[in-house]
N, C-alpha and C. Protein backbone atom coordinates (compact mmCIF):
# COMPACT_ATOMS: atom_id res chain seq x y z
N UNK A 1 166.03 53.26 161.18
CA UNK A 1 165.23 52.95 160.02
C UNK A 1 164.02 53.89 160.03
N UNK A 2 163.58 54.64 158.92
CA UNK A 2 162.62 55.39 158.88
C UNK A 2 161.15 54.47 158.62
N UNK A 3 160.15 55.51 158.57
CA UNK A 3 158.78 55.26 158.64
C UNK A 3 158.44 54.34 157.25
N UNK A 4 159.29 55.04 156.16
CA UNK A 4 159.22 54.59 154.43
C UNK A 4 160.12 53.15 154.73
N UNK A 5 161.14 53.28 155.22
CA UNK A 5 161.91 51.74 154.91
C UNK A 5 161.09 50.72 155.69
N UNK A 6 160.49 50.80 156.92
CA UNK A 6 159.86 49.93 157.22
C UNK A 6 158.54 49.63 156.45
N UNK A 7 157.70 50.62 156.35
CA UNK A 7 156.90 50.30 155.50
C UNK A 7 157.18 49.88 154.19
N UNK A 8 158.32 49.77 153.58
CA UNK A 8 158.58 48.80 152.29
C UNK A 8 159.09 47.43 152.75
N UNK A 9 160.02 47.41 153.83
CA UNK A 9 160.11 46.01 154.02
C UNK A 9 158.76 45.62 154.57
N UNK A 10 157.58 45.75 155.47
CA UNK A 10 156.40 45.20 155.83
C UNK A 10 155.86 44.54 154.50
N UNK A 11 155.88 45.51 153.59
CA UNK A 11 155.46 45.42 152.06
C UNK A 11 156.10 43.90 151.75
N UNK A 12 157.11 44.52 151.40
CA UNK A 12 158.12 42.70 151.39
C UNK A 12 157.91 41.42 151.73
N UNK A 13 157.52 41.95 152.96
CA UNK A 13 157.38 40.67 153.70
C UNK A 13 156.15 40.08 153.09
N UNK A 14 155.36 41.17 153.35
CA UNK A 14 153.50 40.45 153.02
C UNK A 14 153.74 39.88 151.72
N UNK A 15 154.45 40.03 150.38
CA UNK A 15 154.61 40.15 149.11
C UNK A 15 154.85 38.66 149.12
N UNK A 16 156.06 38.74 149.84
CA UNK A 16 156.70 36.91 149.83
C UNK A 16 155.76 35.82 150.41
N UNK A 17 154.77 36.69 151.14
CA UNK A 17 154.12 35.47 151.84
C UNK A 17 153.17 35.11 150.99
N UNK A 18 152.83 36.29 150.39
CA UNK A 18 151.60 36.14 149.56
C UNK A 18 152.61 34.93 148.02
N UNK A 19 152.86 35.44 147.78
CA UNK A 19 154.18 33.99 146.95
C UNK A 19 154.00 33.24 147.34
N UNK A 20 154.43 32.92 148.80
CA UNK A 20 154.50 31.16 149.16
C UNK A 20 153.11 30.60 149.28
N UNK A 21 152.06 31.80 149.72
CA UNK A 21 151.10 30.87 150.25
C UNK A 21 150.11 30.77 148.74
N UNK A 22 150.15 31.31 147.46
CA UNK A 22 149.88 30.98 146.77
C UNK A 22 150.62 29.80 145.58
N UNK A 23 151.68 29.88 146.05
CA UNK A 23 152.43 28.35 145.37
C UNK A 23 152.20 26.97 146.32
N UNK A 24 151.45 27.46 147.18
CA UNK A 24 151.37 26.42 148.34
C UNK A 24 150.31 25.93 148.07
N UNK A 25 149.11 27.19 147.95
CA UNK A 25 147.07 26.36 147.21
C UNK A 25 147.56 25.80 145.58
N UNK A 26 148.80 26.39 144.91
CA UNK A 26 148.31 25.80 143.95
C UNK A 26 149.41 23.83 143.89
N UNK A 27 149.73 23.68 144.73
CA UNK A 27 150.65 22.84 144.67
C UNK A 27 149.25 21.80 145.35
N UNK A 28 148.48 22.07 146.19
CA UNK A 28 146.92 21.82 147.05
C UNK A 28 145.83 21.41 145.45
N UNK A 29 146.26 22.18 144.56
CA UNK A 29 144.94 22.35 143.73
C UNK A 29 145.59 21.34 142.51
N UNK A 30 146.28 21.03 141.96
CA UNK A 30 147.30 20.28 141.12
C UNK A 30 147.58 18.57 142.21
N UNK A 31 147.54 18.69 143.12
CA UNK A 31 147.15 17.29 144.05
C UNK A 31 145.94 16.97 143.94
N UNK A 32 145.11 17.56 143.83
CA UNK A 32 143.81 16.98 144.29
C UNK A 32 143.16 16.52 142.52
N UNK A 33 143.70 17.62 141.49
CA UNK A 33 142.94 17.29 140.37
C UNK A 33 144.12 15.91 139.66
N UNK A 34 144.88 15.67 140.15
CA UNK A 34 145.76 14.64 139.76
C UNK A 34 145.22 13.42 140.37
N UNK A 35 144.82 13.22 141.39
CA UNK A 35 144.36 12.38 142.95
C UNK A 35 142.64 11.70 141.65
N UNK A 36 142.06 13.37 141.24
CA UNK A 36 140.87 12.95 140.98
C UNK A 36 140.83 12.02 139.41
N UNK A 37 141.50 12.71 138.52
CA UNK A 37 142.19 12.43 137.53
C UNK A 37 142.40 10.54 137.19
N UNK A 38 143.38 10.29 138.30
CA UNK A 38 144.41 8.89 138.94
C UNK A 38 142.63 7.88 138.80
N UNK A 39 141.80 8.50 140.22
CA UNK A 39 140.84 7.84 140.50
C UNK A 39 139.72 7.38 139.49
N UNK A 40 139.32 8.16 138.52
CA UNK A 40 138.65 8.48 137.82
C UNK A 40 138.99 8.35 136.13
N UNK A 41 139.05 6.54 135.99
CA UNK A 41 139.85 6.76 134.59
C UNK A 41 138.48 6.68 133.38
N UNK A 42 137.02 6.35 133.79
CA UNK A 42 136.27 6.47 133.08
C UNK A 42 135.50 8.10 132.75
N UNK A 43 135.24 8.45 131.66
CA UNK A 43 134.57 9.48 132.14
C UNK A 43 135.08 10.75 132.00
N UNK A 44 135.40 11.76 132.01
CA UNK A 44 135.67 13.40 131.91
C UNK A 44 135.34 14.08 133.37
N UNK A 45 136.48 14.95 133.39
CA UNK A 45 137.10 15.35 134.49
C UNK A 45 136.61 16.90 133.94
N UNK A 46 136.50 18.06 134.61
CA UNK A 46 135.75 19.52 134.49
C UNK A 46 135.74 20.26 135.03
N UNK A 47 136.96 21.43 134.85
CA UNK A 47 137.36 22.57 136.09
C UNK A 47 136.52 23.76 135.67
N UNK A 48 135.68 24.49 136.38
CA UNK A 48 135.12 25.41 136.13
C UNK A 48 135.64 26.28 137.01
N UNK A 49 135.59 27.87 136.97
CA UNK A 49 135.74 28.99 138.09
C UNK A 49 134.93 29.76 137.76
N UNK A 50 134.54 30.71 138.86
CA UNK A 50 134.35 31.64 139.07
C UNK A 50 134.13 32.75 139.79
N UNK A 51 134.77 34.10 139.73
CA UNK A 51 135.51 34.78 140.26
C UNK A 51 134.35 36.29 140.76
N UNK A 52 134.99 36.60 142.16
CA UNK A 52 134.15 37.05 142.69
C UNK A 52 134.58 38.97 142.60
N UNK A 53 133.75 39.97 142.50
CA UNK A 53 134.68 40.70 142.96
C UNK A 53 134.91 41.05 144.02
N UNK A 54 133.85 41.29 145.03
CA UNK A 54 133.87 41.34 146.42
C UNK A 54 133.51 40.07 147.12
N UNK A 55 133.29 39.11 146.60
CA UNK A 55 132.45 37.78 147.24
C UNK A 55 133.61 36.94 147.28
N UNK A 56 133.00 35.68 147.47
CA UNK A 56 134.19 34.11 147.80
C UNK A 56 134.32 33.68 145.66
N UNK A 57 135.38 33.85 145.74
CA UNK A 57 135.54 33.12 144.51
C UNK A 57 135.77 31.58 144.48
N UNK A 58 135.53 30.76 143.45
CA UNK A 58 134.98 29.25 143.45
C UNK A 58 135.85 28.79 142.72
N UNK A 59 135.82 27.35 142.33
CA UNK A 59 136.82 26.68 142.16
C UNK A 59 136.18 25.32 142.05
N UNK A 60 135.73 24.44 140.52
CA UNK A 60 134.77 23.42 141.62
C UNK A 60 135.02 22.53 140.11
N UNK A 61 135.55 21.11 140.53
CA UNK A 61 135.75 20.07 139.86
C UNK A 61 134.89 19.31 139.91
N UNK A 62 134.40 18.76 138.50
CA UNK A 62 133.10 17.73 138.43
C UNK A 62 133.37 16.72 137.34
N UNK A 63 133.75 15.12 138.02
CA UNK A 63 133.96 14.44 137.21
C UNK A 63 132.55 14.00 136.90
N UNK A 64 132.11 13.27 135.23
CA UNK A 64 131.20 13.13 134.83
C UNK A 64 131.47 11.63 134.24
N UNK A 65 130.40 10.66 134.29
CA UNK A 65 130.04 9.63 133.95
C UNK A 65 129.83 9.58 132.42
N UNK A 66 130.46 8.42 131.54
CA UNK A 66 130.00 8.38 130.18
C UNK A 66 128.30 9.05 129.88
N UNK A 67 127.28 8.59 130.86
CA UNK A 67 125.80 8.91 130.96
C UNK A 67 125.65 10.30 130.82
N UNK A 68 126.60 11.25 131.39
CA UNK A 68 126.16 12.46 131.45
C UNK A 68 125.86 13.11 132.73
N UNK A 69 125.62 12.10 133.82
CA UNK A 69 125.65 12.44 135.11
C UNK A 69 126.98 12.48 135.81
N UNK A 70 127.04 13.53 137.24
CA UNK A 70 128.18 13.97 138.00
C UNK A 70 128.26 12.39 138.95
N UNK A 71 129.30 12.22 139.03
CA UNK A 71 130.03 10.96 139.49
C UNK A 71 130.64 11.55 140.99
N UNK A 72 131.20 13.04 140.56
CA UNK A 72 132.06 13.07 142.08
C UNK A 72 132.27 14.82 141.90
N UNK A 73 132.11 15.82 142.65
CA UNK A 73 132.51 17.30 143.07
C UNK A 73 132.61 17.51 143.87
N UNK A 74 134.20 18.49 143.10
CA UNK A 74 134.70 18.90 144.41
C UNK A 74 135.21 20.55 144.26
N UNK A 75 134.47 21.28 145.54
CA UNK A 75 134.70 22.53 145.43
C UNK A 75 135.47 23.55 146.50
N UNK A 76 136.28 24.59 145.95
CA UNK A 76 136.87 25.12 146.56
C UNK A 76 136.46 26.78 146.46
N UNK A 77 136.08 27.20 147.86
CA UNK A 77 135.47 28.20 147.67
C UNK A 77 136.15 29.54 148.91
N UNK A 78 136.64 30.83 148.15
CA UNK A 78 136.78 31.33 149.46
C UNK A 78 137.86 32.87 149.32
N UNK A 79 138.49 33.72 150.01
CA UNK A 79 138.86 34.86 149.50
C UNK A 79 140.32 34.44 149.65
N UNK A 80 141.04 33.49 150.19
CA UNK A 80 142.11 33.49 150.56
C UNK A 80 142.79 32.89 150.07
N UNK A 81 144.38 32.09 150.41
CA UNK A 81 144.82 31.36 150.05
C UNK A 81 144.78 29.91 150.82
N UNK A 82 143.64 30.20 152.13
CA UNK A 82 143.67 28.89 152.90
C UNK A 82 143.05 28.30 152.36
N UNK A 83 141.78 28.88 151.49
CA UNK A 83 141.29 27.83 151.13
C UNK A 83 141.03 26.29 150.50
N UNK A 84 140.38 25.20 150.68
CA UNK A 84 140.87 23.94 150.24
C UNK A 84 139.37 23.55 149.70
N UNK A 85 139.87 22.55 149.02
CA UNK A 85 138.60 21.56 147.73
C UNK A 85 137.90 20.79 149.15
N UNK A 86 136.35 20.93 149.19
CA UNK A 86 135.78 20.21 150.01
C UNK A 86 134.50 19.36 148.86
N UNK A 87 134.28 18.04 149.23
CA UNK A 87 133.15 17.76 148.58
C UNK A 87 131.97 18.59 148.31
N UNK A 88 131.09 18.38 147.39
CA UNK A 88 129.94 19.24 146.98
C UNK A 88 128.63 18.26 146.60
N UNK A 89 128.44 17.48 147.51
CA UNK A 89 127.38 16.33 147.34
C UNK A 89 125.92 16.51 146.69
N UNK A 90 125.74 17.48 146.81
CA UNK A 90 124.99 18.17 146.03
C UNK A 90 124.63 18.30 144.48
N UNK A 91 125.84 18.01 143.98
CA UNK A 91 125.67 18.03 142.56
C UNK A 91 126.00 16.75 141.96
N UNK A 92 126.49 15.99 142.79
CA UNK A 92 126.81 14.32 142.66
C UNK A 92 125.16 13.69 142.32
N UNK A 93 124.72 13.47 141.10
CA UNK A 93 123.74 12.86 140.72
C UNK A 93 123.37 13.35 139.79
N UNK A 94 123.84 14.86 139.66
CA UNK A 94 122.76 15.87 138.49
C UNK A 94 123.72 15.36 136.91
N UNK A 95 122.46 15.87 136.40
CA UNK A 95 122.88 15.48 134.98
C UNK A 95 123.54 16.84 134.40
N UNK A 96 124.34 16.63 133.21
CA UNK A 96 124.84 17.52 132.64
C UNK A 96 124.03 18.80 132.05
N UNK A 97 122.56 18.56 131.41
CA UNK A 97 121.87 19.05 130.80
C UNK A 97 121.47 20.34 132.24
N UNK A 98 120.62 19.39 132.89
CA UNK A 98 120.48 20.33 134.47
C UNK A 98 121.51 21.73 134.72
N UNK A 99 122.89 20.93 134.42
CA UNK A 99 123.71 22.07 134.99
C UNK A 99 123.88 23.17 134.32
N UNK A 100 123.52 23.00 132.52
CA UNK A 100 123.97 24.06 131.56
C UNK A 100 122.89 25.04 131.54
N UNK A 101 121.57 24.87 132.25
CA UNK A 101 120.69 26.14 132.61
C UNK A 101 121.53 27.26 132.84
N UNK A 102 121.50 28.01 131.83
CA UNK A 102 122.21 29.53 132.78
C UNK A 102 121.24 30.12 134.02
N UNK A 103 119.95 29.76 134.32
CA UNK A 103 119.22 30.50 134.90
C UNK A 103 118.70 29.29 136.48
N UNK A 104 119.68 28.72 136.33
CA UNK A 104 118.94 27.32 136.98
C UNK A 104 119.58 27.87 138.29
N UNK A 105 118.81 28.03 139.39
CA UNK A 105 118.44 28.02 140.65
C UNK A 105 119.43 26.45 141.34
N UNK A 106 120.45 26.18 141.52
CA UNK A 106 121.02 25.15 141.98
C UNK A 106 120.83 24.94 143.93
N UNK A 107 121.52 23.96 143.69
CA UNK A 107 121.79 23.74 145.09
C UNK A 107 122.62 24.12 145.85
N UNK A 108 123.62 25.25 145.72
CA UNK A 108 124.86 26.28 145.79
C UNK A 108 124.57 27.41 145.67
N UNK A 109 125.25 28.15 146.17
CA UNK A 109 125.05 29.76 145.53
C UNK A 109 125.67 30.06 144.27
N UNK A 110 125.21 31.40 143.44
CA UNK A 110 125.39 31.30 142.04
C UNK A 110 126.41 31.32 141.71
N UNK A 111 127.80 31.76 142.60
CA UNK A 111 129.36 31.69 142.14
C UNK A 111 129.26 30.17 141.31
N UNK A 112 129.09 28.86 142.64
CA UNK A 112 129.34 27.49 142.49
C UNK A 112 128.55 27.53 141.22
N UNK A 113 127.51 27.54 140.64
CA UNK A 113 126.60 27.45 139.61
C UNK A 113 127.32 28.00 138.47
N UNK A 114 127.55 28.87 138.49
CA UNK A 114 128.65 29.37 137.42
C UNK A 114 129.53 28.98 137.10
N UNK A 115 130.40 28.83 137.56
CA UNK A 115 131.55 27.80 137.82
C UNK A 115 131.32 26.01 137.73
N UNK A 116 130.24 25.52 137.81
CA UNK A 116 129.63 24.66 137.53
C UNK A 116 129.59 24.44 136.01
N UNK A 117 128.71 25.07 135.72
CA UNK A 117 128.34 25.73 133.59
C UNK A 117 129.83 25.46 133.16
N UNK A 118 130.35 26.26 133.65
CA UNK A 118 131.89 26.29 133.05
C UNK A 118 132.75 24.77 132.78
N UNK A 119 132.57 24.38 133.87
CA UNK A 119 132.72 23.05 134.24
C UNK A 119 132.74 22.30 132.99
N UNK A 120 131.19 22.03 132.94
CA UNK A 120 130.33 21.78 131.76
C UNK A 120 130.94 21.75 130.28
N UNK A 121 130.98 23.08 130.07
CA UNK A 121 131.51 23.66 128.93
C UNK A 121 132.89 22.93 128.53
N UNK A 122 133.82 22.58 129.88
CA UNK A 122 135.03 22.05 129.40
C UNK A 122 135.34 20.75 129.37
N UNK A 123 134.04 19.66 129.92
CA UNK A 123 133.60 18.78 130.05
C UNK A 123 132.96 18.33 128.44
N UNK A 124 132.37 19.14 127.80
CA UNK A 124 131.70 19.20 126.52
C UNK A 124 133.06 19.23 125.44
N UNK A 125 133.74 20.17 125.08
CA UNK A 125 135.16 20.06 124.41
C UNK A 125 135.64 19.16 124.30
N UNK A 126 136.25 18.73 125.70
CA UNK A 126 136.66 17.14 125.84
C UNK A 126 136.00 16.15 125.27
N UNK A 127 134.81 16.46 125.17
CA UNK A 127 134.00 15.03 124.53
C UNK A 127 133.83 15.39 123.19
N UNK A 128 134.34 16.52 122.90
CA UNK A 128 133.90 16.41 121.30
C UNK A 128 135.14 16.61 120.71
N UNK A 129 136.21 16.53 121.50
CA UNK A 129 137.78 16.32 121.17
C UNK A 129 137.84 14.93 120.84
N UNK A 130 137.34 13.94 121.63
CA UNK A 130 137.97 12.59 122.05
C UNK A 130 136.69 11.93 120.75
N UNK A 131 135.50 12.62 120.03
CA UNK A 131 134.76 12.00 119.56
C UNK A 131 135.38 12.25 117.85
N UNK A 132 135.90 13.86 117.67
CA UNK A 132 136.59 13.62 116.23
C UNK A 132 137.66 12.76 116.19
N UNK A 133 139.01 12.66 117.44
CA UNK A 133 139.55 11.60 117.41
C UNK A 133 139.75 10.58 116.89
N UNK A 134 138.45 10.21 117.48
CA UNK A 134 138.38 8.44 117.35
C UNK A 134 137.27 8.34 115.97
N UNK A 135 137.02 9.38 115.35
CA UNK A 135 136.57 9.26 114.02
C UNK A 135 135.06 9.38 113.94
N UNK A 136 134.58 9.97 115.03
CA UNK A 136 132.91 9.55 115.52
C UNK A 136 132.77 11.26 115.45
N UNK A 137 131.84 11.82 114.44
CA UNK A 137 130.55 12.98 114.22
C UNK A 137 130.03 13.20 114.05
């Protein structure tokens, strides 16, 4: 076997792994927002990201209370595919308004903060989905 065939099967190999081990976080990431989802029947549920180019990219779920305050986050932060959703206690209390500062100095670094906003943003939709709905503007 030459220098080229091995180096395409090495290729291969890494290719497939990189496959499994990304059907593997997302099978990890689809459990946990189902888990949070299940738990959490009052209230709005809020996936935000954001993506790094050289840094840890984020990943950070924030269920929210009818009030407007964070009930429960959970964030996943990191370059790989090991990474997993760890609590974010930190933002468990803040109000919604707090978080939509674009300039707001949080308790995270600014990936999570960003990704936070976002959160927000899809947290906000939802509520103004579920408010034409039900006939309320």
């Amino acid at each position: 076997m030459g220098i080229i065939s091995t180096l395409l099967l090495v290729l291969a190999v890494l290719w497939i792994l990189q496959i499994l081990g990304t059907w593997y976080q997302m099978r990890h990431y689809q459990a946990v927002l189902r888990g949070i989802t299940e738990k959490s029947t009052e209230g709005y549920v809020g996936v935000g990201n954001a993506k790094a180019s050289l840094g840890k990219g984020v990943i950070l779920i924030l269920v929210v209370g009818e009030n407007g305050e964070v009930t429960d986050a959970l964030r996943m932060r990191g370059r790989t595919i090991l990474a997993r959703f760890q609590k974010a206690p930190d933002l468990v209390g803040m109000h919604l308004d707090e978080l939509r500062e674009p300039e707001r100095e949080g308790p995270y670094d600014s990936g999570t903060m960003q990704a936070a906003r976002r959160a927000v943003e899809q947290v906000d939709r939802i509520k103004a989905e579920r408010e034409v709905g039900a006939g309320v503007v």
